[in-house]
Protein backbone atom coordinates (compact mmCIF):
# COMPACT_ATOMS: atom_id res chain seq x y z
CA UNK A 1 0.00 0.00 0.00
CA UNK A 2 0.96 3.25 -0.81
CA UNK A 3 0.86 6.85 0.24
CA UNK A 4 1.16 9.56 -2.59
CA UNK A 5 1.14 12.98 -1.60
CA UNK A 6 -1.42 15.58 -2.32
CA UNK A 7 -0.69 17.35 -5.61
CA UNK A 8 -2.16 20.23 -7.20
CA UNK A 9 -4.68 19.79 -10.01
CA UNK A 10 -2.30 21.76 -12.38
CA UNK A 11 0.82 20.53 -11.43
CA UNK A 12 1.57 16.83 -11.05
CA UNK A 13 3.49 16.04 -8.42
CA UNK A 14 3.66 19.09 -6.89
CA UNK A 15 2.09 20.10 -3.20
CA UNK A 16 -0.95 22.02 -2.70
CA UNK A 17 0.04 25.72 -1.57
CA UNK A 18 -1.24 26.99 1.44
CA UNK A 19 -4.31 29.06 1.24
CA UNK A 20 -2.58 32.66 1.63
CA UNK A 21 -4.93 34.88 4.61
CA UNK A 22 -7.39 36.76 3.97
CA UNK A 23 -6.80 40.34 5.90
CA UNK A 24 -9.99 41.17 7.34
CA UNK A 25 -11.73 44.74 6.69
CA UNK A 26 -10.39 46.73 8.47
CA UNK A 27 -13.20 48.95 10.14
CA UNK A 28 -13.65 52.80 9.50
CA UNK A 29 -13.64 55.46 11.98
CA UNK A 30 -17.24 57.03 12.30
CA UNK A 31 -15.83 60.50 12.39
CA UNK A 32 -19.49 61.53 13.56
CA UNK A 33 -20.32 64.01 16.72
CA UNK A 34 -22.85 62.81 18.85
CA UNK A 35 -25.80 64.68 19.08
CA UNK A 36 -26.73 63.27 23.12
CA UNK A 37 -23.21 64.61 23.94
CA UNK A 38 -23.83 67.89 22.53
CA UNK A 39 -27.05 68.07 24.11
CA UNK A 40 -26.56 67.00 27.24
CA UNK A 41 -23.34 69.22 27.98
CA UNK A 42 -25.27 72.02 26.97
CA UNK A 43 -27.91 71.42 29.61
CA UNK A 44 -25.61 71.08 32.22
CA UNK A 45 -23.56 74.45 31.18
CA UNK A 46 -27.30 75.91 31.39
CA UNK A 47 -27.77 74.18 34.63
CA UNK A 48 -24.94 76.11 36.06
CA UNK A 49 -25.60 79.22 34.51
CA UNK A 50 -28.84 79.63 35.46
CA UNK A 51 -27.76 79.24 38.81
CA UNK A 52 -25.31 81.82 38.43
CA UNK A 53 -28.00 84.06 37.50
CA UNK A 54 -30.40 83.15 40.07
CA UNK A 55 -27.30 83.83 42.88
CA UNK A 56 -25.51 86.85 41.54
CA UNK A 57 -28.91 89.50 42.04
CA UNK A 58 -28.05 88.88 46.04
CA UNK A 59 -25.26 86.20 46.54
CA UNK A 60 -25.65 86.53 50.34
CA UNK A 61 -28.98 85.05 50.21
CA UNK A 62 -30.10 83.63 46.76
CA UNK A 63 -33.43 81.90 46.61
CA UNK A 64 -32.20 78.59 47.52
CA UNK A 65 -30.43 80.18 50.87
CA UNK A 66 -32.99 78.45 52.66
CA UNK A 67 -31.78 75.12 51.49
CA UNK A 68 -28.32 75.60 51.74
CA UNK A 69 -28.67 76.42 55.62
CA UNK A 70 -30.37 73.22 56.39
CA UNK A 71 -27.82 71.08 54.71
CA UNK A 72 -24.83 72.83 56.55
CA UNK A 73 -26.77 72.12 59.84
CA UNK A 74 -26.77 68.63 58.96
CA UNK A 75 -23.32 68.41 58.43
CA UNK A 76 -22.51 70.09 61.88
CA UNK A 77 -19.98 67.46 63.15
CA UNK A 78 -18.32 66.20 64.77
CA UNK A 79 -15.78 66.84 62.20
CA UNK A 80 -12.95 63.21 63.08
CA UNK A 81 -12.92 60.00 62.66
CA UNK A 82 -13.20 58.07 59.24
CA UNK A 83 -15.20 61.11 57.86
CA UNK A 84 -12.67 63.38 58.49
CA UNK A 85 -9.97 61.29 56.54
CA UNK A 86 -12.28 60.75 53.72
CA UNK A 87 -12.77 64.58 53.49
CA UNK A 88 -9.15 65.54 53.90
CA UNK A 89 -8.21 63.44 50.85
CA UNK A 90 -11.09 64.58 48.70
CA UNK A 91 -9.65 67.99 49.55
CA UNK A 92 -5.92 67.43 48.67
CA UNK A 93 -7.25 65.51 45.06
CA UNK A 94 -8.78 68.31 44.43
CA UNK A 95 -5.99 71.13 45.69
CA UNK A 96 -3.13 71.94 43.63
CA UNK A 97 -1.09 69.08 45.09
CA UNK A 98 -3.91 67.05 43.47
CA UNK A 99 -3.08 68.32 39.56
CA UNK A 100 0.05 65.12 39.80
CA UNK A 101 -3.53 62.92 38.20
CA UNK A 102 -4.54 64.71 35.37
CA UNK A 103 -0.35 65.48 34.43
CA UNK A 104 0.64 62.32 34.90
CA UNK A 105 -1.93 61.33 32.59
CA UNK A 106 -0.63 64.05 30.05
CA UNK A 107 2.43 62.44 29.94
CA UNK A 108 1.48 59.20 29.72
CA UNK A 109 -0.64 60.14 26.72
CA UNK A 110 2.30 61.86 25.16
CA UNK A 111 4.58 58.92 25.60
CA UNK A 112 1.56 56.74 23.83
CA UNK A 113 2.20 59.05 21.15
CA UNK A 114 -1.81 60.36 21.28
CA UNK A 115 -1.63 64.01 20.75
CA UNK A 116 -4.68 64.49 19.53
CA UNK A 117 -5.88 62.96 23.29
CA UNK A 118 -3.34 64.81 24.81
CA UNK A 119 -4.65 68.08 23.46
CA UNK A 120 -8.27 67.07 24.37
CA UNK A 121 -7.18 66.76 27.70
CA UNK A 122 -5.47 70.17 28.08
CA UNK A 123 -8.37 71.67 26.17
CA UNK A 124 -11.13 70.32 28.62
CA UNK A 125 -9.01 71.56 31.70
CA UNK A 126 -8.78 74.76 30.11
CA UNK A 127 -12.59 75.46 29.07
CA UNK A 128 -13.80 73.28 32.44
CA UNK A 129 -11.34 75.31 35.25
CA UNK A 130 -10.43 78.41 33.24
CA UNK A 131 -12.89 79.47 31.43
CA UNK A 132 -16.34 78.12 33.50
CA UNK A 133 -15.68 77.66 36.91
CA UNK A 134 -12.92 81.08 37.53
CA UNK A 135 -15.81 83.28 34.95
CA UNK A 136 -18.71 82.37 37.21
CA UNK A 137 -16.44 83.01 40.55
CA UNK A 138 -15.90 86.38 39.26
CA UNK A 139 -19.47 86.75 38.50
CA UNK A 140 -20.94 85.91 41.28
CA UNK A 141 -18.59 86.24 43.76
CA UNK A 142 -20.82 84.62 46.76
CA UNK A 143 -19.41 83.82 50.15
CA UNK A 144 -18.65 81.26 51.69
CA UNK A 145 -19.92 79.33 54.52
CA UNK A 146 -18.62 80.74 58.50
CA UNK A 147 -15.50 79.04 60.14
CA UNK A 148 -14.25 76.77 56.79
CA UNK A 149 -12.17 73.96 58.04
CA UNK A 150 -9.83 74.19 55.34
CA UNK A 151 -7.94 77.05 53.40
CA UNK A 152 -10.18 78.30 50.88
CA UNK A 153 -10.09 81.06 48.08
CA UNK A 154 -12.52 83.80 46.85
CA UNK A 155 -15.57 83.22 45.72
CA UNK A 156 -17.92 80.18 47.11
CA UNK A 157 -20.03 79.64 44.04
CA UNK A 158 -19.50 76.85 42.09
CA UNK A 159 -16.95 74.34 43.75
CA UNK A 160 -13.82 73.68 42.00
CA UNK A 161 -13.04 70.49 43.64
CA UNK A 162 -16.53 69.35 42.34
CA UNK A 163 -16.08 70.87 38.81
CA UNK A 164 -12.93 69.21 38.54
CA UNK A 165 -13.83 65.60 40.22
CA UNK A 166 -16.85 65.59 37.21
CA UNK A 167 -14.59 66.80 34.65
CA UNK A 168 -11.70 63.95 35.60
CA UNK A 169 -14.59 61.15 35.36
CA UNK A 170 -15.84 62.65 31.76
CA UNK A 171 -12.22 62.90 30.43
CA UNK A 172 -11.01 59.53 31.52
CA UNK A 173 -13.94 57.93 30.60
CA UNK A 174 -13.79 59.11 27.04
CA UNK A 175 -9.77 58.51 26.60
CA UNK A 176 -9.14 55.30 28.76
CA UNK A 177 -12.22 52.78 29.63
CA UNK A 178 -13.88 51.24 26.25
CA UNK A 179 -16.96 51.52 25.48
CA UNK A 180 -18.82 48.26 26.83
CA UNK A 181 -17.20 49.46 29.98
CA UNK A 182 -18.33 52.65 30.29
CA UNK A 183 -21.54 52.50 31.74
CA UNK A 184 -19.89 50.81 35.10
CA UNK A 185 -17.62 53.82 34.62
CA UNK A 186 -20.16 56.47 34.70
CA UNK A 187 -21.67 54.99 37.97
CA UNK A 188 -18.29 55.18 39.88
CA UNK A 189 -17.45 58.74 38.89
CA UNK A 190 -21.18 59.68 39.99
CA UNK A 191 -20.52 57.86 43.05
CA UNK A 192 -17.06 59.87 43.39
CA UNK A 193 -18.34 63.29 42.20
CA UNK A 194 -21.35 63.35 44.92
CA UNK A 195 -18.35 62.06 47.45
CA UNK A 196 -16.66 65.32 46.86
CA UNK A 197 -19.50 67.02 46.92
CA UNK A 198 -20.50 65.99 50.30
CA UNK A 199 -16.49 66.62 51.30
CA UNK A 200 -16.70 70.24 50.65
CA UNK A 201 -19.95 70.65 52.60
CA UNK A 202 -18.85 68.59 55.31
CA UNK A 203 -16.06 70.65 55.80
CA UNK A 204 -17.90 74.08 55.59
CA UNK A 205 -15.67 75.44 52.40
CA UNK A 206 -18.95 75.35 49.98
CA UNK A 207 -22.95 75.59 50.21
CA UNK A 208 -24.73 72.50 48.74
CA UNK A 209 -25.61 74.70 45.45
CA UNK A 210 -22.22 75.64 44.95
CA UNK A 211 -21.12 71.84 44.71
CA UNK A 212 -24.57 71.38 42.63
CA UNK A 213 -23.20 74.12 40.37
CA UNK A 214 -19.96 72.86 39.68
CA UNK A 215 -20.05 69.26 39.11
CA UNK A 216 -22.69 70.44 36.28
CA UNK A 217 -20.72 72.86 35.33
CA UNK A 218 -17.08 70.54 35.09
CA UNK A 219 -19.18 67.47 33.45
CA UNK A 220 -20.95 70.22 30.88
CA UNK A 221 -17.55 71.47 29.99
CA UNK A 222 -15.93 68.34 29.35
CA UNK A 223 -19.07 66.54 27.35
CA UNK A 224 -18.69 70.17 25.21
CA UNK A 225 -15.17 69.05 24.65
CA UNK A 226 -15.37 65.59 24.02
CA UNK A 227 -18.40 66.46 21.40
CA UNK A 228 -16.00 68.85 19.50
CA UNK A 229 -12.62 66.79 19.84
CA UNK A 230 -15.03 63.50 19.09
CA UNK A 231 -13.87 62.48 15.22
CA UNK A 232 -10.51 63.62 15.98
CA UNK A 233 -10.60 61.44 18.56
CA UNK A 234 -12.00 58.16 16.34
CA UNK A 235 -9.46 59.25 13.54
CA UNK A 236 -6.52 58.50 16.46
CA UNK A 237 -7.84 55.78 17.84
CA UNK A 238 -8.30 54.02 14.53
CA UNK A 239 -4.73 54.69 13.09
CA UNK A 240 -3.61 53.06 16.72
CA UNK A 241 -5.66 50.09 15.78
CA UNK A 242 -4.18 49.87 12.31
CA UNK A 243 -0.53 49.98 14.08
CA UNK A 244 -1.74 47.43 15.98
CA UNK A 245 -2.68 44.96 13.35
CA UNK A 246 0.40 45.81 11.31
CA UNK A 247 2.15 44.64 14.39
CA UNK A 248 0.63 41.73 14.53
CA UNK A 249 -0.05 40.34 10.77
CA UNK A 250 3.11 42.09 9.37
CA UNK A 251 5.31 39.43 7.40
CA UNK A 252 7.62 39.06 10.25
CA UNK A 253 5.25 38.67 12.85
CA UNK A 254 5.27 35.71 14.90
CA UNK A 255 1.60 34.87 13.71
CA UNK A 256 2.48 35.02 10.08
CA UNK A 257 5.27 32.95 9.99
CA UNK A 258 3.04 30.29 11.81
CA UNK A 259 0.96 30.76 8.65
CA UNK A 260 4.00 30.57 5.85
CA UNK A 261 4.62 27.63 4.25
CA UNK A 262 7.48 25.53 5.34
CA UNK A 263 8.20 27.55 8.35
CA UNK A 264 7.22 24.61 10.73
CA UNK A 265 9.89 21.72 11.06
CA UNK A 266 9.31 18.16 12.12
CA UNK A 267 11.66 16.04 14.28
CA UNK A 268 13.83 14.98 11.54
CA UNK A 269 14.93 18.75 10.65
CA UNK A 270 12.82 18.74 7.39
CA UNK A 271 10.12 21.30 6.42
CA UNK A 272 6.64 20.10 8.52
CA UNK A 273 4.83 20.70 4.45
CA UNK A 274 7.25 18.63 2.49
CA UNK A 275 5.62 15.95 1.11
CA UNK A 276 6.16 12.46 1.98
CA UNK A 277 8.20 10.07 -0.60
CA UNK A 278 6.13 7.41 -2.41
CA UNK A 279 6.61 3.69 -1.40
CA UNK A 280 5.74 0.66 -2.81
């Protein structure tokens, strides 16, 4: 009995070439703004606005006073224990010793070699802290709550540390955590946002509109720039993808030569693909 090897219809004798891969289509970027994000940052912008407008007529006692007063009762004290700790560390994240997060995540984006994130970043810090939250504290100018327990600027309304603890949650959610993810996302950074809310009223340096007014005002501003950075954004995450699959289906990748003929050997040192002699 004999074994012949498998030829090729045109060629006698000759072995069968392997089938050469197919590259799979490779998707395309959307490139499209969404219309929620748009929408939705807007409303938030006009949230805090609004608010502005309702404070600014008499910033000692704005409508809402009345509101504000109870919830600062409630969060008479004491002020130690696990509370405290909590609060004190909200309060550095969001002081200047707490701008090491988003720069370290600069730099990490620059080293990735994602400008166009990098610049999204910068440009969400600067529309969120410069341009929102410092032009309605010159606006309004309110003050702040008696006897703060921590060192505190001008101007009460809105909170920084709460603009900037939504903003963080909106920017890293849009550079860093994929999509499927992102819903779990958005539920932790609510959770974290009304954390540092609570922190600044806890520790007398805000009124509960002022933390109202800000996180509104920091998630607003970066939804606004994530709407307007959003097909730069796809464009640079798709050429990272194409690197990627260059990488890894280039002809001397590890997972192509697995796939070229004759790369494999058998135990005797010849090709794996060479056919087998004929014997009778």
């Amino acid at each position: 009995m004999s074994r012949n090897p498998v030829t090729s219809p045109g060629r006698p004798g000759a072995a069968a070439p392997a089938p050469a891969p197919v590259p799979a289509p490779a998707p395309t970027p959307s490139g499209r703004r969404s219309p929620g994000t748009l929408v939705l940052g807007l409303l938030l912008l006009a949230g805090a606005g609004l608010s502005a407008l309702l404070v600014r007529p008499d910033a000692a006692h704005p409508p809402f006073q009345g509101i504000d007063d109870r919830w600062l009762s409630w969060t008479g004290g004491p002020h130690d224990g696990l509370p405290a700790a909590v609060a004190s560390a909200l309060n550095w994240f969001g002081a200047p010793p707490g701008a090491v997060v988003p720069l370290a995540l600069l730099v990490l984006l620059l080293v990735r070699g994602r400008r166009v994130s990098a610049g999204f970043l910068l440009g969400a810090y600067l529309v969120g802290n410069m341009l929102v939250v410092q032009g309605l504290k010159h606006l309004v100018d309110r003050p702040r709550p008696e006897n703060p327990l921590v060192r505190v600027d001008h101007g009460s309304f809105p909170s920084g540390h709460a603009a900037g603890a939504a903003l963080l949650v909106v920017i890293v959610g849009a550079l860093l955590v994929p999509v499927a993810r992102r819903p779990a996302w958005w539920a932790g950074g609510a959770v974290f946002t009304l954390a540092m809310m609570w922190s600044r009223t806890w520790l007398h340096a805000h009124w509960l509109s002022d933390t109202a007014a800000g996180a509104a005002a920091g998630a607003g501003a970066g939804l606004l720039t994530w709407w307007l950075f959003g097909p730069a954004l796809a464009r640079e995450a798709e050429r990272g993808r194409g690197r990627g699959r260059g990488r890894g289906h280039g002809p001397g990748s590890r997972r192509e030569r697995h796939r070229m003929p004759g790369a494999g050997r058998d135990r005797r040192g010849a090709a794996a693909d060479t056919p087998e002699p004929a014997r009778h």
